[in-house]
Every structure is written in C-alpha cells, then in structure tokens.
C-alpha atoms as a PDB file:
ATOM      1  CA  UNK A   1      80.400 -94.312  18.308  1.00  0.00           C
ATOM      2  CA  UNK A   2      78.436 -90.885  18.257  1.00  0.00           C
ATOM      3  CA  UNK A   3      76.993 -89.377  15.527  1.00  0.00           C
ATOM      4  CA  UNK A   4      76.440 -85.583  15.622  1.00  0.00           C
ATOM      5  CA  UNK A   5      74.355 -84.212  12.728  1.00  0.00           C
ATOM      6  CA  UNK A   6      73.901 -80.941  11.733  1.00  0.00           C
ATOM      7  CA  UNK A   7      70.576 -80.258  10.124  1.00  0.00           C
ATOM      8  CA  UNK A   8      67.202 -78.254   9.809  1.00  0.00           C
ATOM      9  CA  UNK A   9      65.127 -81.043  10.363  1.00  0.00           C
ATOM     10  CA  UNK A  10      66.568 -82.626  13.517  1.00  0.00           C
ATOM     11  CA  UNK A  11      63.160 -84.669  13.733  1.00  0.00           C
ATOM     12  CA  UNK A  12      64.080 -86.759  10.590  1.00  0.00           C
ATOM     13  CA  UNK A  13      66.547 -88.504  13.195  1.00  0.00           C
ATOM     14  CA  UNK A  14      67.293 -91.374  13.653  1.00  0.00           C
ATOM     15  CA  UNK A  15      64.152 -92.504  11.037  1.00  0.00           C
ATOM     16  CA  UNK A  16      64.960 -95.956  10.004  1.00  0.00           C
ATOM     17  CA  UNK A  17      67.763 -96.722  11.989  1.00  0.00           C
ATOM     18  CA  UNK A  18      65.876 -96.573  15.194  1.00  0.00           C
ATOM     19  CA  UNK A  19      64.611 -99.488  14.070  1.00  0.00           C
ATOM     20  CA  UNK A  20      66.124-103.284  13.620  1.00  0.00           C
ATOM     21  CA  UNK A  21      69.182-104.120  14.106  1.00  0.00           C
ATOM     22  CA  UNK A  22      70.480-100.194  14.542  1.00  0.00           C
ATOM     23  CA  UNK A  23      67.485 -99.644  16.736  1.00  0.00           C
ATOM     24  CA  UNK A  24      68.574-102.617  18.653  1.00  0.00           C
ATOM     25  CA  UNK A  25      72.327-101.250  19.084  1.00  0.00           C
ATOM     26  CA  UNK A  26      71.080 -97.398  20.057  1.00  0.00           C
ATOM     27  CA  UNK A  27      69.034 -99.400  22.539  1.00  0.00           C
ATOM     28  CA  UNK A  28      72.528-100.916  24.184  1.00  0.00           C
ATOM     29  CA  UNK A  29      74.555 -97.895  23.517  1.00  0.00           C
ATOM     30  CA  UNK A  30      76.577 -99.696  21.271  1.00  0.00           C
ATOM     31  CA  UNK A  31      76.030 -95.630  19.131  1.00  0.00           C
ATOM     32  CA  UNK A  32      74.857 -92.740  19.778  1.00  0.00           C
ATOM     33  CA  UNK A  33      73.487 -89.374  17.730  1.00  0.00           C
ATOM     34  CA  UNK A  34      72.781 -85.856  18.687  1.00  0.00           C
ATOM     35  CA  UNK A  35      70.956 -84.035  15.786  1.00  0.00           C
ATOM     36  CA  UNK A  36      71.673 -79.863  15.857  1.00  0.00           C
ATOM     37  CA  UNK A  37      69.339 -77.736  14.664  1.00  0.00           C
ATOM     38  CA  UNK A  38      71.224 -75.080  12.223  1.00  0.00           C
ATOM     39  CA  UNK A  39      68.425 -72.879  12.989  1.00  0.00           C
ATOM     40  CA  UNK A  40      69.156 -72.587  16.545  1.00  0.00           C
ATOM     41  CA  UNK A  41      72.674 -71.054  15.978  1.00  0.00           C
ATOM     42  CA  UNK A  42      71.133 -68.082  13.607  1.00  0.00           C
ATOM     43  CA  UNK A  43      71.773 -64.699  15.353  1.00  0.00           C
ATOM     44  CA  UNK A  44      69.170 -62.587  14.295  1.00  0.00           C
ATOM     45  CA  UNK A  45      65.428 -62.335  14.793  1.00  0.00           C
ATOM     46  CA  UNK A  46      64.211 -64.370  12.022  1.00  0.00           C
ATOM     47  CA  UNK A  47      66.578 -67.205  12.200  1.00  0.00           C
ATOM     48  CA  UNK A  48      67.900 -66.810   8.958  1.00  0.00           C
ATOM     49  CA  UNK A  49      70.338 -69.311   7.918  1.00  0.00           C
ATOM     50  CA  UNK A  50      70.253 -68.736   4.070  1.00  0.00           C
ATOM     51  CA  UNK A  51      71.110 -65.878   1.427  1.00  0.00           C
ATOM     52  CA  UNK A  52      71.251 -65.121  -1.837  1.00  0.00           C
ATOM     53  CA  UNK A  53      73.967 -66.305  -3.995  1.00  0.00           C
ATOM     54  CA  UNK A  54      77.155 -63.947  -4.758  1.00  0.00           C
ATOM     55  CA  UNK A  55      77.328 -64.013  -8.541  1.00  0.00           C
ATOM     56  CA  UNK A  56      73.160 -64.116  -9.129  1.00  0.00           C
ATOM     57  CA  UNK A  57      71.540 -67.713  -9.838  1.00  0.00           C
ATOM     58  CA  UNK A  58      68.661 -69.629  -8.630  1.00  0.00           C
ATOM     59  CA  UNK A  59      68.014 -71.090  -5.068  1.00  0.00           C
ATOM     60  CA  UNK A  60      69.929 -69.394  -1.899  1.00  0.00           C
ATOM     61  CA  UNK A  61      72.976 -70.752   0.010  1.00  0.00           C
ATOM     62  CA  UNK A  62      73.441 -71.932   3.629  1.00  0.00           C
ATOM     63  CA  UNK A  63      75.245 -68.959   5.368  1.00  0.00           C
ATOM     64  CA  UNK A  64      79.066 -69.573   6.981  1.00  0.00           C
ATOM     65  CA  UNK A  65      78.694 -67.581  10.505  1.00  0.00           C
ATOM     66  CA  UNK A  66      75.360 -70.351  11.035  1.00  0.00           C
ATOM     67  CA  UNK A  67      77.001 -73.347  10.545  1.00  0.00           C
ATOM     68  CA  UNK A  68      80.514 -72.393  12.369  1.00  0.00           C
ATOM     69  CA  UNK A  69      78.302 -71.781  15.290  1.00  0.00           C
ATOM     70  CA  UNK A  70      76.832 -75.221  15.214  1.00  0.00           C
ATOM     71  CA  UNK A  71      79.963 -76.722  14.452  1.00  0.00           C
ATOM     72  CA  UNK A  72      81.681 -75.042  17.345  1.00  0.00           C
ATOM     73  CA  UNK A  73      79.160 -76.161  19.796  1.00  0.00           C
ATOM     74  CA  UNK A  74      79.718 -79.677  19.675  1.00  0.00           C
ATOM     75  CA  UNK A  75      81.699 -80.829  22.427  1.00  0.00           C
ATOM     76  CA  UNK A  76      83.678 -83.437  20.345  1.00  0.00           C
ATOM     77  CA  UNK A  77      82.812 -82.744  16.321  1.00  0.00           C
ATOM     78  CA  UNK A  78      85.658 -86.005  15.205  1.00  0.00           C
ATOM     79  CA  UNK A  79      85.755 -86.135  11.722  1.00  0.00           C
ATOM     80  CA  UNK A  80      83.295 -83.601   9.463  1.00  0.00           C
ATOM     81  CA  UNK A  81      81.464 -84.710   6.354  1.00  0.00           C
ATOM     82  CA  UNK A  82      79.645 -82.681   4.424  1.00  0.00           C
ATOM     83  CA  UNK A  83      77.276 -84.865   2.300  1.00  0.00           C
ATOM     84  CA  UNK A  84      77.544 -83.538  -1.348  1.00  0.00           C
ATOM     85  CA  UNK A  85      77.378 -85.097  -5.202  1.00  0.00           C
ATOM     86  CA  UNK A  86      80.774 -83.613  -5.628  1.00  0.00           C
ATOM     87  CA  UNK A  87      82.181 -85.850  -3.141  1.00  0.00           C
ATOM     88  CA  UNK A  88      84.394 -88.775  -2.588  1.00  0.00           C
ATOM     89  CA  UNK A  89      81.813 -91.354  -2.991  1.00  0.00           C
ATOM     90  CA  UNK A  90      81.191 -93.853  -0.165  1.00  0.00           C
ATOM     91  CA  UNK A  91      82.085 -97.220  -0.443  1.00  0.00           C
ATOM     92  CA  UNK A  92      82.949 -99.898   2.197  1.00  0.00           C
ATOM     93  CA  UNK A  93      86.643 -99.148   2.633  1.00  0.00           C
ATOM     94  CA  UNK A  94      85.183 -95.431   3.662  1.00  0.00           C
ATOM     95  CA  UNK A  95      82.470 -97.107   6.061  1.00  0.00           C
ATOM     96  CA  UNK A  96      85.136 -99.069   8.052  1.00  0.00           C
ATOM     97  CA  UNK A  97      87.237 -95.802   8.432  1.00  0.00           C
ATOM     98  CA  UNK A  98      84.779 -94.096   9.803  1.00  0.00           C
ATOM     99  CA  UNK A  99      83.130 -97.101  12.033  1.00  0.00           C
ATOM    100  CA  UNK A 100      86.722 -96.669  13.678  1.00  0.00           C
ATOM    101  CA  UNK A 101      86.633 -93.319  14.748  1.00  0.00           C
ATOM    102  CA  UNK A 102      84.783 -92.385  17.961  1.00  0.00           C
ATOM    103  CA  UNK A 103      82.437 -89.471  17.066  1.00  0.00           C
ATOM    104  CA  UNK A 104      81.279 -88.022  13.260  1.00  0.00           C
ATOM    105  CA  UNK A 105      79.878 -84.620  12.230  1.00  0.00           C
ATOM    106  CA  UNK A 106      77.636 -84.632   9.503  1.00  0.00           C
ATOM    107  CA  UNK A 107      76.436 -81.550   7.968  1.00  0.00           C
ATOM    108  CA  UNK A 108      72.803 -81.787   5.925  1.00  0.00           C
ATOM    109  CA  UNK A 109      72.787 -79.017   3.188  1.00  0.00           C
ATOM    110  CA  UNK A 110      69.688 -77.734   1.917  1.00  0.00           C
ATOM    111  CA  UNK A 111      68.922 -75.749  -0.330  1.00  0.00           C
ATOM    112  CA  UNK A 112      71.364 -74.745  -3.293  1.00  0.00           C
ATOM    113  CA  UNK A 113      74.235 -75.990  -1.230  1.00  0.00           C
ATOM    114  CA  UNK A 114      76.991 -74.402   2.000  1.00  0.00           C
ATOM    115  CA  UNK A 115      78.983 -71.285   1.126  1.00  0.00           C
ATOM    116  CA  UNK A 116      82.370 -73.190  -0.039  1.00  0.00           C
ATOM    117  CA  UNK A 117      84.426 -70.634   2.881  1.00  0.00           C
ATOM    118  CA  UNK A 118      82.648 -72.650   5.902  1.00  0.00           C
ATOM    119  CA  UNK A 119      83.656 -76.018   4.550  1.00  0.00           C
ATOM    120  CA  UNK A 120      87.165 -74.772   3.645  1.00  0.00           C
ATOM    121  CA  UNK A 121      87.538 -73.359   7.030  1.00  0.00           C
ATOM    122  CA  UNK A 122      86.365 -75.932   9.507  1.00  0.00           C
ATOM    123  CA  UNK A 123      87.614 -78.504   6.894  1.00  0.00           C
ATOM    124  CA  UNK A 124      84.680 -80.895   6.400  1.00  0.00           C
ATOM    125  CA  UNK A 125      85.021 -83.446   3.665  1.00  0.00           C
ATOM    126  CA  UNK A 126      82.401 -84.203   1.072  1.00  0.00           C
ATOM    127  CA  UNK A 127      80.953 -87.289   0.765  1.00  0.00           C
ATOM    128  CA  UNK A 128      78.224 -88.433  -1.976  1.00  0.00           C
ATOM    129  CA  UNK A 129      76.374 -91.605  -1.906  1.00  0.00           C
ATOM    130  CA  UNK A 130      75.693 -91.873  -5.773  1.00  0.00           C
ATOM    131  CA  UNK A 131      75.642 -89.534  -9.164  1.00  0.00           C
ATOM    132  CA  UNK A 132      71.996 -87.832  -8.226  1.00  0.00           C
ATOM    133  CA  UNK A 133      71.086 -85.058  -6.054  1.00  0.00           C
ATOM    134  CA  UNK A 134      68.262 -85.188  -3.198  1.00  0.00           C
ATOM    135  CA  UNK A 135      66.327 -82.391  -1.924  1.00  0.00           C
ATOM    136  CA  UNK A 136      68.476 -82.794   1.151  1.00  0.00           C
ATOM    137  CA  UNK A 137      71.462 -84.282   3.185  1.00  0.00           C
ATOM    138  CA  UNK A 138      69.346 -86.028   5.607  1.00  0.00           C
ATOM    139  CA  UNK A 139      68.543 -89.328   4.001  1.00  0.00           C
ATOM    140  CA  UNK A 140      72.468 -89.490   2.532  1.00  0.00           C
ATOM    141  CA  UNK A 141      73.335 -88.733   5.839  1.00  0.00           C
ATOM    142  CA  UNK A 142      71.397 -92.208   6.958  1.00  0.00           C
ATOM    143  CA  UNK A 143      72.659 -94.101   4.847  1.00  0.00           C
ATOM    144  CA  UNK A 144      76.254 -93.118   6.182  1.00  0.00           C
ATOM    145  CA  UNK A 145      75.280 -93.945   9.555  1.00  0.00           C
ATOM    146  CA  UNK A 146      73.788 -97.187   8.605  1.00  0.00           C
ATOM    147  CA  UNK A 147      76.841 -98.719   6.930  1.00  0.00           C
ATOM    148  CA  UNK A 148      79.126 -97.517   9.877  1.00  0.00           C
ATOM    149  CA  UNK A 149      76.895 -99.022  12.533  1.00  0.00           C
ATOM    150  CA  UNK A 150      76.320-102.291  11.070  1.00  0.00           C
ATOM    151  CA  UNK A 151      80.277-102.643  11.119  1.00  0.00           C
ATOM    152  CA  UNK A 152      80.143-101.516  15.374  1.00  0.00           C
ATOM    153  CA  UNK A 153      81.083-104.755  16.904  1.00  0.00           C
ATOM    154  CA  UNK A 154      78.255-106.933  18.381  1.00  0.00           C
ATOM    155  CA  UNK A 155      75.347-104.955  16.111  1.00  0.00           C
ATOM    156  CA  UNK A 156      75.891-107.743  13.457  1.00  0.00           C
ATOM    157  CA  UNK A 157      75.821-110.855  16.078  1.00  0.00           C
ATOM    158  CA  UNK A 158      77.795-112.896  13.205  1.00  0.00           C
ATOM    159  CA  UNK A 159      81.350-111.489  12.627  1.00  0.00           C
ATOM    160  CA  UNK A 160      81.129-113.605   9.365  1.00  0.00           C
ATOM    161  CA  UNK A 161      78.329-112.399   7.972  1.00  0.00           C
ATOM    162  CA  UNK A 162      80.380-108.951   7.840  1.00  0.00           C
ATOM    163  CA  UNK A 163      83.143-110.467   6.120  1.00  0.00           C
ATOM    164  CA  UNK A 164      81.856-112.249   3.282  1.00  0.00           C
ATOM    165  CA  UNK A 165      79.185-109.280   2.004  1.00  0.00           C
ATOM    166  CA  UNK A 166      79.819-107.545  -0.848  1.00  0.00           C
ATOM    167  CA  UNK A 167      83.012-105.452  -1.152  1.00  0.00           C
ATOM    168  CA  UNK A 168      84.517-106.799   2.264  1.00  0.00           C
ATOM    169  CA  UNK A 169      87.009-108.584  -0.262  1.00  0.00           C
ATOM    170  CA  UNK A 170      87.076-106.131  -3.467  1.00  0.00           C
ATOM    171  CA  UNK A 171      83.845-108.520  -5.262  1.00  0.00           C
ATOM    172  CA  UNK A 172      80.457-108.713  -5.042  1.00  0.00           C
ATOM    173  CA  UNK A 173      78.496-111.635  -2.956  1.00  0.00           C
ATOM    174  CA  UNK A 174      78.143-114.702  -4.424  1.00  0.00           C
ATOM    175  CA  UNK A 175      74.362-115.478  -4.723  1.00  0.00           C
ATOM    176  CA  UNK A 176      72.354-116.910  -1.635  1.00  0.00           C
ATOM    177  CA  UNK A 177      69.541-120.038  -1.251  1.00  0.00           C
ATOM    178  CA  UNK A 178      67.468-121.210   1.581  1.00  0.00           C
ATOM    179  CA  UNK A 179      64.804-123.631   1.976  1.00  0.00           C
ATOM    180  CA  UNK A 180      62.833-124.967   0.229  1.00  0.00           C
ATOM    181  CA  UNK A 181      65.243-126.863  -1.857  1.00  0.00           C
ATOM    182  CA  UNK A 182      62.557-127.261  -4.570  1.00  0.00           C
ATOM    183  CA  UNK A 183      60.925-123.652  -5.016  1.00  0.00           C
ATOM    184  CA  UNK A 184      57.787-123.517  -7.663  1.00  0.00           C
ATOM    185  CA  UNK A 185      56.885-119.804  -9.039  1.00  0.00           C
ATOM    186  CA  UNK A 186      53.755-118.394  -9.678  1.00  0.00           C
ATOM    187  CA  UNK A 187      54.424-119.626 -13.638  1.00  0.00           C
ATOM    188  CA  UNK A 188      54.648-123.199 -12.440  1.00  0.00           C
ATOM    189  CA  UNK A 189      58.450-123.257 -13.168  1.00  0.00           C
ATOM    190  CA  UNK A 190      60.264-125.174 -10.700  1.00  0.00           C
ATOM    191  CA  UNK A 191      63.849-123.851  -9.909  1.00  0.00           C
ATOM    192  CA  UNK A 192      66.285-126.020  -7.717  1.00  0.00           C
ATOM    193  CA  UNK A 193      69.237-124.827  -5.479  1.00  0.00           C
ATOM    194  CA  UNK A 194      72.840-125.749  -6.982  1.00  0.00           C
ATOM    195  CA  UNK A 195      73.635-128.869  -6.031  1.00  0.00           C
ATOM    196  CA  UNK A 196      77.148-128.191  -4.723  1.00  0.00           C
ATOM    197  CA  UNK A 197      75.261-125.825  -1.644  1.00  0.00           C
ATOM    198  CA  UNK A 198      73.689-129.625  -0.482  1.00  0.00           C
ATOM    199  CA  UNK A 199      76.626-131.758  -0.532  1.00  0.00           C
ATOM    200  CA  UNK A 200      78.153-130.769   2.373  1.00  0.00           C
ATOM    201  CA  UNK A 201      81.720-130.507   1.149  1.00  0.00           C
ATOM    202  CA  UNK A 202      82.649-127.194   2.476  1.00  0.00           C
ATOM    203  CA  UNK A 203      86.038-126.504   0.489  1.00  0.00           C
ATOM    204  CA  UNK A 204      83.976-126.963  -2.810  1.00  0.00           C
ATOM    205  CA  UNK A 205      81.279-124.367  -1.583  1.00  0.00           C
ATOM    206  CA  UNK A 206      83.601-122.143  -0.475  1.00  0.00           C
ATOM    207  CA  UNK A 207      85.443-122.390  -4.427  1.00  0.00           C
ATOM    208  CA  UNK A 208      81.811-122.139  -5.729  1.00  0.00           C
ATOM    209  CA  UNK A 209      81.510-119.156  -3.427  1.00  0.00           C
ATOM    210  CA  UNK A 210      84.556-117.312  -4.851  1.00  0.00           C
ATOM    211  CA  UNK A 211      84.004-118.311  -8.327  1.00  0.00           C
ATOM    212  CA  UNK A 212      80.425-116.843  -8.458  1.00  0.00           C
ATOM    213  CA  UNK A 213      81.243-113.662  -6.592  1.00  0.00           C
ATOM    214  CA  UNK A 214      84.204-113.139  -9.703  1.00  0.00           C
ATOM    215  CA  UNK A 215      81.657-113.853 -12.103  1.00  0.00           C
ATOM    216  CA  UNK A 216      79.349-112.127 -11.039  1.00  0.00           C
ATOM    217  CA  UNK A 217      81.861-108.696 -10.710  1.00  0.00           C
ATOM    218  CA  UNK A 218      83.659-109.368 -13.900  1.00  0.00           C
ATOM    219  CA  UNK A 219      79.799-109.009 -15.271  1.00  0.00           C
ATOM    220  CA  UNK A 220      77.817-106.191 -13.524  1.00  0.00           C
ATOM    221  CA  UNK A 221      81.463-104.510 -11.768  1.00  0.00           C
ATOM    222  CA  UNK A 222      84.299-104.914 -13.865  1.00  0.00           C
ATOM    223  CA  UNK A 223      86.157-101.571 -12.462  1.00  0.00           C
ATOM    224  CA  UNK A 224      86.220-103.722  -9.138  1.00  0.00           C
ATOM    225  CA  UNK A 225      88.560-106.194 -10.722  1.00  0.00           C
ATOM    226  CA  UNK A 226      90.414-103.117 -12.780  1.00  0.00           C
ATOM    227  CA  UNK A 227      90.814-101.701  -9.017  1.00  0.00           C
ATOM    228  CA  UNK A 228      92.146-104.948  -7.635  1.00  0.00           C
END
C-alpha cells in the first residue's frame, strides 16, 4: 500500500510510524509513503501557496492552482482525502476500506483551510478524526495511516489479535489481564484476575469475553448498539 501525502512539512513524515510495528512493515515494504511538498508546485517567485479569503475574515486559504499541481503529479493519486473536522469521521469500517485500496492521497491543510473549488474539482473526500481542530493535517493524517497499516497483512503477526479489538465486531474490547495473577498497588490493595480467565474452559471465556465487551458498550458507547 502507498501513501502519498500532500503537505508543507514533508519532514513530519513518517514520525511515529517509522517506528514499531509500522517501522517494521516500511522496513519489508509491506507500505510505502511519498510526502509532496505543496510548496514545490507554487509558480511564482515566492512560493506562495496561500491568499486572502474572498468574503474578508481572519487567517488565509490554501490556493487551488497549488494543490492541482501537486495532485496531478502523482503518478497514481488512488483515493483523495482531505483531512478536515467537517468530515466523515474515521472509524474502523473506513480503515479497512482504505487498507484495501493500493495507493491514498492525503492532503494536509494549513492554515484557515483549501479553497472548497480544488476539493470539488479533483474530488477529495474529507475525513476528520474527532470534533477538535489541530493546527494542521499532518498528525490526523498519521493517525489515518496508522490504522490502515496495522490492518496490511503480516504487520500484525496475529490475524486474531485484529479481529477481536475494538469495533472489528460493532463493540468495544472486553477488558485484558496478564501476570501476575495477584497484583498489589501502591495503596496496598490487592486486586485478582477474574477467575473464569484461569480455568481454562475456553467456551466460558469466550461468553465472558462477549458479555463484557456488551457491557462495557451499552455503558461508555451506547450509539454502537443503536447502530447495530
């Protein structure tokens, strides 16, 4: 899978994800990025890839011409996001649709935002990661990336660890233990694992499984189950 991204600060790539288990898979090939510098596609002297606002306000606006420059350079642009608060908000079934595809455009506003004509015309779709606004697309753009690589076959190593995470079935993940089996804070309370996870009897922790995960949506996600 390639990843081309479209940005001002092409050095901010790949940050965390050349690290651990993304590192790992850029390592093997398993993905790939190129990171565009808008700048680079400005036609005059200065660069410029901003401008004031039609209408008057505050800020300036990324200009059209720039970014259909960049856009048109990339060999094989696949599917174009434009990360944006207005947009259809990621979520797993989003991830997996886009782990599928074979190459990815993102676009990193700055600024007040893209003149609306560019993204109309060369037909990117917004995408938001949450109801707040960064100072930038760049880190939204990572955390795009991050939740399609993870799903690139072999990155993982466990197929099943992939399918019982959070929203893989419509709930959230049931809660996890480890060792040791007799854990004593820094209060001097002792807490215990539940004793269902130490029996062994794999049909009743896989019903314990299920049972927390629906308790635990029908209490912090109940438009999950409304959804379902």
């Amino acid at each position: 899978m390639r990843f081309n991204l479209l940005t001002l600060f092409p050095e901010m790539f790949p940050g965390p994800l050349g690290l651990s288990l993304s590192g790992r898979a850029l390592e093997d090939g398993k993905w790939a990025y190129t990171a565009y510098n808008i700048r680079d596609f400005a036609t005059d002297k200065h660069k410029t890839v901003d401008d004031t606002p039609f209408g008057g306000g505050a800020g300036m606006v990324m200009r059209p011409d720039v970014i259909e420059n960049a856009v048109k350079a990339i060999p094989d642009a696949g599917r174009l996001l434009y990360m944006s608060p207005r947009g259809r908000v990621l979520d797993q079934a989003l991830a997996e649709e886009l782990a599928a595809l074979p190459a990815v455009t993102i676009l990193c506003g700055r600024y007040e935002g893209v003149d609306q004509r560019v993204l109309d015309a060369c037909g990117f779709e917004e995408v938001s990661i949450g109801d707040y606004v960064l100072s930038g697309g760049e880190p939204a753009a990572m955390i795009v990336m991050d939740s399609c690589i993870r799903l690139l076959q072999g990155v993982m190593g466990n197929a099943e660890t992939v399918s019982e995470e959070s929203f893989s079935n419509g709930l959230l993940e049931y809660p996890h233990y480890t060792r040791p089996a007799e854990w004593t804070d820094a209060q001097g309370q002792t807490h215990g694992v539940p004793e269902v996870l130490r029996g062994g009897n794999h049909a009743a922790i896989a019903k314990w499984r299920a049972d927390q995960s629906l308790a635990i949506t029908a209490a912090r996600r109940p438009d999950l189950l409304k959804k379902g």
